[in-house]
C-alpha atoms as a PDB file:
ATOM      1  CA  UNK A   1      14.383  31.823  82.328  1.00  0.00           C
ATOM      2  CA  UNK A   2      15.623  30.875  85.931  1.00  0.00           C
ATOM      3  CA  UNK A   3      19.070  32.015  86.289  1.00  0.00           C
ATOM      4  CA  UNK A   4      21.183  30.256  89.224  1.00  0.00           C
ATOM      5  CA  UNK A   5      24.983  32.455  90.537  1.00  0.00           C
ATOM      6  CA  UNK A   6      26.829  29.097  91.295  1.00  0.00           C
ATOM      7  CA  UNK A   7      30.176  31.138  91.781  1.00  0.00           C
ATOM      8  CA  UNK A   8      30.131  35.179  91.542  1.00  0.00           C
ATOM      9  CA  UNK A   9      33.582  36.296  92.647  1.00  0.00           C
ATOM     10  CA  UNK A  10      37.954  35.758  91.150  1.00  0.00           C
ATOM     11  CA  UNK A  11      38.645  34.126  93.992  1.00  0.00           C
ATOM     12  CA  UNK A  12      37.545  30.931  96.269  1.00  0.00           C
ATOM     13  CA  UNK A  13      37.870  30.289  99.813  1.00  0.00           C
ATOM     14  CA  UNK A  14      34.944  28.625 102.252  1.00  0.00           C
ATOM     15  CA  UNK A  15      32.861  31.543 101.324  1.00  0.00           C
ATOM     16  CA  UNK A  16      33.204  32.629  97.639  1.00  0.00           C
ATOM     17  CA  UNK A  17      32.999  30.238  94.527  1.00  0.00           C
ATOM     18  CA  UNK A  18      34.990  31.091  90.816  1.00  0.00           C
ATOM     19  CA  UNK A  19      32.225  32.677  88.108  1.00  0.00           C
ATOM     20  CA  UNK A  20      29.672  30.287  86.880  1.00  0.00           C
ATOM     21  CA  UNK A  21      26.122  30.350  85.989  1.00  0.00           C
ATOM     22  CA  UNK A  22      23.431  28.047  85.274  1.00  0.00           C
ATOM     23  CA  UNK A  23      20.503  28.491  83.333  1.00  0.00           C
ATOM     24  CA  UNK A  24      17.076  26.545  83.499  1.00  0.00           C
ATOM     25  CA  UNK A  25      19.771  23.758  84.756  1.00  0.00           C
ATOM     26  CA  UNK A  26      20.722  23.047  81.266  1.00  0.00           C
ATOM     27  CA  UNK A  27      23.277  25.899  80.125  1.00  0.00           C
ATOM     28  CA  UNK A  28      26.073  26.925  82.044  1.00  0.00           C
ATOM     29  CA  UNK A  29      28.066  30.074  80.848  1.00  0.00           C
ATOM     30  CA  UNK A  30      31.433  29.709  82.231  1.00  0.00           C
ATOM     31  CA  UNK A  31      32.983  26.814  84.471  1.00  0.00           C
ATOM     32  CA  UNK A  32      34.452  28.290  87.351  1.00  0.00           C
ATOM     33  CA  UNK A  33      32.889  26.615  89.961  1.00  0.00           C
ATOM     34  CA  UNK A  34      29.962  23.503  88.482  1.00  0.00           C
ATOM     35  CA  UNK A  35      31.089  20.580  90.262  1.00  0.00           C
ATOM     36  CA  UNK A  36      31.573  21.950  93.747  1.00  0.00           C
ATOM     37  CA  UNK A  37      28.185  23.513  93.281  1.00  0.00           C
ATOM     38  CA  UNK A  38      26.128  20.720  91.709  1.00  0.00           C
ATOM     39  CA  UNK A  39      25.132  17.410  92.701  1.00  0.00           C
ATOM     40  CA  UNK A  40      25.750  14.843  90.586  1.00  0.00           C
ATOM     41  CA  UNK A  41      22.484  14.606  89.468  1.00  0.00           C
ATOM     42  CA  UNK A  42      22.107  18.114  88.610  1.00  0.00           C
ATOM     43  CA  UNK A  43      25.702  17.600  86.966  1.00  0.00           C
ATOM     44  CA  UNK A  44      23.950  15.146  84.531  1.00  0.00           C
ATOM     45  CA  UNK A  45      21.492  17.354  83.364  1.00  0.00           C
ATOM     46  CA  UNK A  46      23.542  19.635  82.078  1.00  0.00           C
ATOM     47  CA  UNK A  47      23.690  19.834  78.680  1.00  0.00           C
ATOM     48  CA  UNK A  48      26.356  22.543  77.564  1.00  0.00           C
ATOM     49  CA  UNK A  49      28.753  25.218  78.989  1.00  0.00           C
ATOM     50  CA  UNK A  50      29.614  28.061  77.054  1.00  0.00           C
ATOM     51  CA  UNK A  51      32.978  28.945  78.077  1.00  0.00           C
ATOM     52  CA  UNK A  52      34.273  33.020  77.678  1.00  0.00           C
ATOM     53  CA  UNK A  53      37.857  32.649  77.567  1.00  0.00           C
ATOM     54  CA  UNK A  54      40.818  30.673  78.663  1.00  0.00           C
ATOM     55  CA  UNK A  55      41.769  31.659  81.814  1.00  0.00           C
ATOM     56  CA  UNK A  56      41.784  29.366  84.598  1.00  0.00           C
ATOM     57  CA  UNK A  57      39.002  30.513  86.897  1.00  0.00           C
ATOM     58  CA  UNK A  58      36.749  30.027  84.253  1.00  0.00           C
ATOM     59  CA  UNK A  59      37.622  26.496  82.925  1.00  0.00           C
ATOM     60  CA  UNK A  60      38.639  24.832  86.099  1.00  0.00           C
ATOM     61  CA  UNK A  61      35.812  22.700  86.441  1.00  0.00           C
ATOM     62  CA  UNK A  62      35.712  21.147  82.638  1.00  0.00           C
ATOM     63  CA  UNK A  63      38.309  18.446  83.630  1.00  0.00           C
ATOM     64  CA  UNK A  64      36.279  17.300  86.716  1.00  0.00           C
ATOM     65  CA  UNK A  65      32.645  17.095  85.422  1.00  0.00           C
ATOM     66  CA  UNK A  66      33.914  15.765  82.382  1.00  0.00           C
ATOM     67  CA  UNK A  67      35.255  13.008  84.718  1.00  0.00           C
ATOM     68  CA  UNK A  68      31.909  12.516  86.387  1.00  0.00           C
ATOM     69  CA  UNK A  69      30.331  12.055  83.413  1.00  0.00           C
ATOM     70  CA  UNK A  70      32.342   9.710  81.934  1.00  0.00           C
ATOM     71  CA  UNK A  71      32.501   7.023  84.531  1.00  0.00           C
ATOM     72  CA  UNK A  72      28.847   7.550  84.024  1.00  0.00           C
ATOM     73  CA  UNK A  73      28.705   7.047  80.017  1.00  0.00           C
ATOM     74  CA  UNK A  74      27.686  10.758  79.879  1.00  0.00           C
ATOM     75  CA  UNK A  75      28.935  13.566  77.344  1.00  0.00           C
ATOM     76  CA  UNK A  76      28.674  17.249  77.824  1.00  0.00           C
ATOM     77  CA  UNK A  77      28.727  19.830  74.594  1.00  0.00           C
ATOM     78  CA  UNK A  78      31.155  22.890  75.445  1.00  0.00           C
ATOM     79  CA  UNK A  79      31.226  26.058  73.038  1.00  0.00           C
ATOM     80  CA  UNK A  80      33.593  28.592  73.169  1.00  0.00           C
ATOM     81  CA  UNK A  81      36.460  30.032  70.521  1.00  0.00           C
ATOM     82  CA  UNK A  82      39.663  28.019  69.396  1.00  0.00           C
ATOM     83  CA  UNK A  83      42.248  29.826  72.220  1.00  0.00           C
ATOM     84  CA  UNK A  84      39.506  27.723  74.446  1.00  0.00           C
ATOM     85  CA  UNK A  85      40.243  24.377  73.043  1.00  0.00           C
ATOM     86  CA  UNK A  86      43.731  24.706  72.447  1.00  0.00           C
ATOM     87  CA  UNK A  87      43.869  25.602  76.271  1.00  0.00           C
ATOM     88  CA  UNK A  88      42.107  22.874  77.204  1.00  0.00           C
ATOM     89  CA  UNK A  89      43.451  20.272  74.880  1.00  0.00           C
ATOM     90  CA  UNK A  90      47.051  21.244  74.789  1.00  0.00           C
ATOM     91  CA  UNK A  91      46.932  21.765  78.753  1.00  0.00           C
ATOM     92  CA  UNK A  92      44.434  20.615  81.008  1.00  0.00           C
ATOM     93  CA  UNK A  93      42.867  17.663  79.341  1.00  0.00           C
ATOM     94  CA  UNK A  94      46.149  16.652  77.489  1.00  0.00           C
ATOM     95  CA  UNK A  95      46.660  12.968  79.306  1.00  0.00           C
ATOM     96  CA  UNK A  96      48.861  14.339  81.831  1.00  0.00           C
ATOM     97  CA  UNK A  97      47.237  16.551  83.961  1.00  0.00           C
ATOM     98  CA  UNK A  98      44.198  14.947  83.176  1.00  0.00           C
ATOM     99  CA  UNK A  99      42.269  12.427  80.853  1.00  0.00           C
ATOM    100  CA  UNK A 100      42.453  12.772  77.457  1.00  0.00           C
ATOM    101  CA  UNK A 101      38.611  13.265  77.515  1.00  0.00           C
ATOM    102  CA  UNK A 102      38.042  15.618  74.295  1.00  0.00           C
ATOM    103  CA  UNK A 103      38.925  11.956  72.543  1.00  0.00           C
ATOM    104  CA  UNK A 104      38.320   9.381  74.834  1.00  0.00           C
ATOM    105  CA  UNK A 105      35.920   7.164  74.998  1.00  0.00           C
ATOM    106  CA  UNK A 106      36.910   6.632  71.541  1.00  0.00           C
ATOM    107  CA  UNK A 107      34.458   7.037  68.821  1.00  0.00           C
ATOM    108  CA  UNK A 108      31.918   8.943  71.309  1.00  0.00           C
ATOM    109  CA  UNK A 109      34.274  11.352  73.416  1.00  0.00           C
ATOM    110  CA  UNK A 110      32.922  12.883  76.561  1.00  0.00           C
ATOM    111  CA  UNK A 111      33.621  16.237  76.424  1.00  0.00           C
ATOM    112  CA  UNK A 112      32.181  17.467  72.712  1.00  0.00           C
ATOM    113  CA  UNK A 113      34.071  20.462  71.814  1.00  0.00           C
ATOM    114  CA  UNK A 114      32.001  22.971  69.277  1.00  0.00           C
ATOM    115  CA  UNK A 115      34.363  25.734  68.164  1.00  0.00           C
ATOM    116  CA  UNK A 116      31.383  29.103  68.323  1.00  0.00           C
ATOM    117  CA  UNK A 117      31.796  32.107  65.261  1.00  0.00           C
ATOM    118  CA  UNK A 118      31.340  35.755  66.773  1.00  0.00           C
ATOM    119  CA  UNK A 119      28.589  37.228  65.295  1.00  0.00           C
ATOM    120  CA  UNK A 120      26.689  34.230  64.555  1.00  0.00           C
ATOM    121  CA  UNK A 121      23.675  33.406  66.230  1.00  0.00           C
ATOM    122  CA  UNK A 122      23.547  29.554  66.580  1.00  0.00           C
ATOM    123  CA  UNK A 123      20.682  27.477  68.073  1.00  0.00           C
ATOM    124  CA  UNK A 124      22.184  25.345  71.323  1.00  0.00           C
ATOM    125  CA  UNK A 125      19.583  23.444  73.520  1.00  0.00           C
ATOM    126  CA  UNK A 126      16.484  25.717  72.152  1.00  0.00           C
ATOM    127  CA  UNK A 127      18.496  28.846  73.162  1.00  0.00           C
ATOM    128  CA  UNK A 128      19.367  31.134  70.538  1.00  0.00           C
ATOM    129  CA  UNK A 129      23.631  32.157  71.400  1.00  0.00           C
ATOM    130  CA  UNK A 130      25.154  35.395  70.120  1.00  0.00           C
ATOM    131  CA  UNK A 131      28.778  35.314  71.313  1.00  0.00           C
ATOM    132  CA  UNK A 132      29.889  38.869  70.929  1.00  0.00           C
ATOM    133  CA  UNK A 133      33.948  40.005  71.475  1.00  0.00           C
ATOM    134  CA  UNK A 134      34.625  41.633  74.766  1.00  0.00           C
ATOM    135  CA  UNK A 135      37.743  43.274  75.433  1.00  0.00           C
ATOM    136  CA  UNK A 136      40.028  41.365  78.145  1.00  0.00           C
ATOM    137  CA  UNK A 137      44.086  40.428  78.513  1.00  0.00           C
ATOM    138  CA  UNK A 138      43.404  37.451  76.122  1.00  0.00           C
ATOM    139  CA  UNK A 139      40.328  36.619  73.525  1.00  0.00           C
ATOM    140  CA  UNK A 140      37.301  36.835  75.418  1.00  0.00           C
ATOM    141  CA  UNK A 141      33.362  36.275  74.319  1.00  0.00           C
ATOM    142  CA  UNK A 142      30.258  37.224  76.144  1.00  0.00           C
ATOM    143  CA  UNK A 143      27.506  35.390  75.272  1.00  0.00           C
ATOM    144  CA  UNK A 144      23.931  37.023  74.728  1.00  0.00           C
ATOM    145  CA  UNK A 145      21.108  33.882  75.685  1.00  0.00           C
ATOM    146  CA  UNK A 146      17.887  33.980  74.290  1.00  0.00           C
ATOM    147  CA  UNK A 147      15.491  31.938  75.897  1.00  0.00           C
ATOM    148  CA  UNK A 148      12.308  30.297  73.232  1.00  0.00           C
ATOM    149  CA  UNK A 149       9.971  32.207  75.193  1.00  0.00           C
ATOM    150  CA  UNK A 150      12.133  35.507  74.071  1.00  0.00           C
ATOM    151  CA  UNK A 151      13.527  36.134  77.141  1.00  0.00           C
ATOM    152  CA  UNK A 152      17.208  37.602  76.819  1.00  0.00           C
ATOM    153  CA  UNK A 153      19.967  37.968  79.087  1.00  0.00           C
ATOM    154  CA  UNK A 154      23.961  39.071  78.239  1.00  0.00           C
ATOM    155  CA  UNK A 155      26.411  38.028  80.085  1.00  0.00           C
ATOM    156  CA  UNK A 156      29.926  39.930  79.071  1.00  0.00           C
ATOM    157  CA  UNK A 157      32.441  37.038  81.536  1.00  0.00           C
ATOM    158  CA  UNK A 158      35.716  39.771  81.649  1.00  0.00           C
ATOM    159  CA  UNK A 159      35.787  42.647  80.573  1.00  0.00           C
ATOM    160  CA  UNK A 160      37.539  46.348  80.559  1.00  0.00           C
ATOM    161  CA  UNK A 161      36.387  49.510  79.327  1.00  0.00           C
ATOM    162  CA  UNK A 162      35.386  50.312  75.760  1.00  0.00           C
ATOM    163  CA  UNK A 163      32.264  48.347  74.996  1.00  0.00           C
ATOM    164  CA  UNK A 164      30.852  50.591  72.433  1.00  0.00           C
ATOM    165  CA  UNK A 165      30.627  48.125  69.674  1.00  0.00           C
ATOM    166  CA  UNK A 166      29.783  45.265  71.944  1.00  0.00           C
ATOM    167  CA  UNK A 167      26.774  47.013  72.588  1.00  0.00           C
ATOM    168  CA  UNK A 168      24.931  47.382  69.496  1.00  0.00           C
ATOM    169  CA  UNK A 169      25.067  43.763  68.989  1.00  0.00           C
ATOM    170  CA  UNK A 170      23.039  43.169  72.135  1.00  0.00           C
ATOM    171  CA  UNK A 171      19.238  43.803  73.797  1.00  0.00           C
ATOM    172  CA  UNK A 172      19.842  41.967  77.128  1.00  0.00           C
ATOM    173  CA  UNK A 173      16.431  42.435  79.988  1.00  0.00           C
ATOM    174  CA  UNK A 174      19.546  41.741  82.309  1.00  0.00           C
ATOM    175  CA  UNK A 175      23.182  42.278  81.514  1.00  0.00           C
ATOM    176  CA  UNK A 176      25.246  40.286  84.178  1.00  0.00           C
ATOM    177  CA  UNK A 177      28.250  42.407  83.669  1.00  0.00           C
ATOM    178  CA  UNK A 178      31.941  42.025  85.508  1.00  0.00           C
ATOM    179  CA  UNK A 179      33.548  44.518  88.029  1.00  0.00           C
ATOM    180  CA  UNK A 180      36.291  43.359  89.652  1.00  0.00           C
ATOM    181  CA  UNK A 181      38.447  46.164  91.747  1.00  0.00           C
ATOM    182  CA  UNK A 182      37.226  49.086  93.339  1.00  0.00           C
ATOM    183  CA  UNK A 183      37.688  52.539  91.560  1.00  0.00           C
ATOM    184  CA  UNK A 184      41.231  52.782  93.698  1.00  0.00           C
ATOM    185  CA  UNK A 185      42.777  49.696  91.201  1.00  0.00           C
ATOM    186  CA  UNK A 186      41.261  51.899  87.826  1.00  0.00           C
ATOM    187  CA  UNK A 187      45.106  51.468  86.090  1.00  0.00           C
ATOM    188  CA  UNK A 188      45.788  47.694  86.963  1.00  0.00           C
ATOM    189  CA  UNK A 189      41.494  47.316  85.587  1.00  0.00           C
ATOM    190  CA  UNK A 190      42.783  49.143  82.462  1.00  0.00           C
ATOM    191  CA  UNK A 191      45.808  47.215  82.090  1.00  0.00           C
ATOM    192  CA  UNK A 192      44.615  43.749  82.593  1.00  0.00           C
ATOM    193  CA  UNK A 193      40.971  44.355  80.854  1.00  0.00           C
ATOM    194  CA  UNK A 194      38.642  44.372  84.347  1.00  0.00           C
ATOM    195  CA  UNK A 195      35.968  47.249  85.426  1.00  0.00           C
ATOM    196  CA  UNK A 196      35.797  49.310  88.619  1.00  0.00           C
ATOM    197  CA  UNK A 197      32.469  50.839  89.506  1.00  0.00           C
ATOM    198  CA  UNK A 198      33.528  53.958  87.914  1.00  0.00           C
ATOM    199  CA  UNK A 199      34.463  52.352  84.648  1.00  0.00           C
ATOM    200  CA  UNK A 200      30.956  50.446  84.478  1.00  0.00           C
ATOM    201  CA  UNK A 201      28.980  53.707  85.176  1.00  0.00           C
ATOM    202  CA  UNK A 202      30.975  54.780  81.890  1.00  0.00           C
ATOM    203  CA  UNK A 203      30.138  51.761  79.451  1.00  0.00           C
ATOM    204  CA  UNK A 204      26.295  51.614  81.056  1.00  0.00           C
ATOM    205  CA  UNK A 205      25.881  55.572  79.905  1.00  0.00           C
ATOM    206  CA  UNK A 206      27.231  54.704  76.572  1.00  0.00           C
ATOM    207  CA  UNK A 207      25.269  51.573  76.309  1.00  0.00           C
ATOM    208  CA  UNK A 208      22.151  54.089  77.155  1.00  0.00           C
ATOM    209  CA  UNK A 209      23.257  56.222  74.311  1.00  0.00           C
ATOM    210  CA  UNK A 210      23.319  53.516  72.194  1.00  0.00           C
ATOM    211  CA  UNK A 211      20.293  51.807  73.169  1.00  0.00           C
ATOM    212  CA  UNK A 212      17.671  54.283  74.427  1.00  0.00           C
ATOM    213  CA  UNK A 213      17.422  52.040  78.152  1.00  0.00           C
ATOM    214  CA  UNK A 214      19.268  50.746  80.545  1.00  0.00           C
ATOM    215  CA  UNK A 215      18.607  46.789  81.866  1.00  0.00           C
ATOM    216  CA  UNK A 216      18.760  45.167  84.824  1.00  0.00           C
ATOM    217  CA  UNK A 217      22.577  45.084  85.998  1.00  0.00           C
ATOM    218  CA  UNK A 218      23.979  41.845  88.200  1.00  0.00           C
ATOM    219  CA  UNK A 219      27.751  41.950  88.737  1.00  0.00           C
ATOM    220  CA  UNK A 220      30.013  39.000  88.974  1.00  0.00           C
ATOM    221  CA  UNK A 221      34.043  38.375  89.606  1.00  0.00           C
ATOM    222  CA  UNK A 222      34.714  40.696  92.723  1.00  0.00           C
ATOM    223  CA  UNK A 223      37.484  40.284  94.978  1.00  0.00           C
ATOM    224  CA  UNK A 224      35.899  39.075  98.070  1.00  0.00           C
ATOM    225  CA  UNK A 225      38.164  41.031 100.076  1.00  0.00           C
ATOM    226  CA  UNK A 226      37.814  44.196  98.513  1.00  0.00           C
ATOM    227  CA  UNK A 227      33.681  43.281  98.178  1.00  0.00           C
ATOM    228  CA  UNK A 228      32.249  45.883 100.533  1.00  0.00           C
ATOM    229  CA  UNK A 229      34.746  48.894  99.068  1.00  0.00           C
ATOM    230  CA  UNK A 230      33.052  47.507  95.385  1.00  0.00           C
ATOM    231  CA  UNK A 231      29.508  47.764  96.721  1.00  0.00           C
ATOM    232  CA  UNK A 232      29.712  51.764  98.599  1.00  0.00           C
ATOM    233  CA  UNK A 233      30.685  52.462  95.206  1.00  0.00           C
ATOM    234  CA  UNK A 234      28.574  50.573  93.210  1.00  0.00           C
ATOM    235  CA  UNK A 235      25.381  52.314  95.048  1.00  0.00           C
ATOM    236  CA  UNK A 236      26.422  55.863  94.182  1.00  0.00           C
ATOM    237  CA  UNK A 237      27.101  54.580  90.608  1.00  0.00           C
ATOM    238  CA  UNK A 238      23.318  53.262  90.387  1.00  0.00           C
ATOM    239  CA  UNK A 239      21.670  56.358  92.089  1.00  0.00           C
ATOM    240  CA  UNK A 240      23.712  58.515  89.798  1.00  0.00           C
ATOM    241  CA  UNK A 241      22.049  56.386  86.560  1.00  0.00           C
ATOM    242  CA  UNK A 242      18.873  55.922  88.340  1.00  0.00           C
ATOM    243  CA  UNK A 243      19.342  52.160  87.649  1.00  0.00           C
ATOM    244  CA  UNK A 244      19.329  48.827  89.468  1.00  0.00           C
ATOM    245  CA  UNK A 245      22.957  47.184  89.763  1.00  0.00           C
ATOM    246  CA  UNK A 246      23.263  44.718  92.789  1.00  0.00           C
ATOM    247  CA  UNK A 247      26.319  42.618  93.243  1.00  0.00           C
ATOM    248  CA  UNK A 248      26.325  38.826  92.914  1.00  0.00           C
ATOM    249  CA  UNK A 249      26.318  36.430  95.230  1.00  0.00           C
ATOM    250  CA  UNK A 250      26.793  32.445  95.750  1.00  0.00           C
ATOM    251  CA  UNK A 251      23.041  30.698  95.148  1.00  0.00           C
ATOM    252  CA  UNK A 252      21.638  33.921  94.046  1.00  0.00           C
ATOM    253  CA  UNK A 253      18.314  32.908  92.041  1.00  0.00           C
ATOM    254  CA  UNK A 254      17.453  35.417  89.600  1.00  0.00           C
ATOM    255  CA  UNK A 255      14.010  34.857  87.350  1.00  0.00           C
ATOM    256  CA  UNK A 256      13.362  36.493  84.051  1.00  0.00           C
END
């Protein structure tokens, strides 16, 4: 499993790109930032995004590459939970702000819209998909990826504290896992549903209680500006757990 960081921060400027992965150039969890990452070429051979919640950084893209792939008579399969596609059909791809493109062309619609079950492993492009609640401001899925040659990586999109339950569900070799604030911002984290270093070194010794082990950690969705604070605290958090946890970056390649 080749795992590609097209965007690993909340915010975008020249230097920093929304949240969005791509895996084996097929899967893409989350849609933050796919077209200004991808060629068009590569755009085509996408074959599905699996989309954790509604928010905007991490649906952005949805209305563009479905665009690009319908002037091209392409589709594109998107998974995610019903808040998901009511966002996207009620707001962004609603004929007004952009094509209607969950319908049109009609008969054979470009954007292919599968509604996913928590709980339920389901079979998409050869990967078998766990979509697992995480706890966030608004309904919110990470998705667990299982590649067929049993490699297995989790990838929580936003997230606060309290993944207890979340993690008995999962057996990730790499958890790509959110942290957003340094440990300074620990009440707004709470309050909106984010992690500071300090609240991930929490939910990784609970998910070694639970487990027995503790996987490879990648994080995703800092605040650019606040990146370095993050990563001082992030090191004493991963010599204190005896564990690798290394922040994300743009084109980061990762192989399983």
């Amino acid at each position: 499993m080749d795992i590609q960081v097209l965007g690993a921060h909340n915010c975008e400027s020249q230097n920093s790109k929304l949240v969005s992965l791509l895996i084996d150039d097929v899967l893409a969890l989350d849609a933050g930032a796919l077209t200004s990452s991808l060629s068009f070429p590569a755009q085509q051979k996408l074959k599905a995004i699996l989309v954790t919640h509604q928010h905007y950084d991490h649906i952005r893209d949805i209305p563009t590459i479905a665009f690009n792939l319908f002037l091209r008579g392409a589709t594109i399969n998107i998974y995610s939970i019903p808040t998901v596609y009511e966002a996207l059909a009620t707001h962004l791809l609603n004929g007004r702000i952009y094509s209607k493109l969950l319908e049109l062309p009609q008969g054979s619609p470009t954007v292919r819209f599968t509604v996913i079950e928590p709980g339920k492993s389901e079979q998409i492009e050869g990967y078998s998909i766990l979509a697992i609640p995480v706890n966030h401001s608004t309904p919110t899925v990470g998705y667990q990826v299982t590649s067929p040659d049993g490699k297995i990586v989790f990838y929580t999109g936003d997230t606060g504290p309290g993944l207890a339950d979340c993690w008995k569900y999962v057996s990730p070799q790499l958890l790509i896992i959110e942290v957003t604030a340094p440990n300074r911002y620990e009440e707004f984290a709470r309050e909106s549903g984010h992690l500071t270093p300090g609240l991930l070194e929490q939910e990784l010794t609970i998910f070694r209680e639970v487990k027995g082990y503790l996987p490879r950690v990648v994080l995703v969705h800092m605040n650019p500006e606040l990146e370095a604070e993050i990563e001082a605290e992030i090191a004493v958090v991963a010599r204190a757990l005896n564990s690798s946890i290394n922040l994300a970056y743009e084109g980061m390649q990762i192989h399983l």
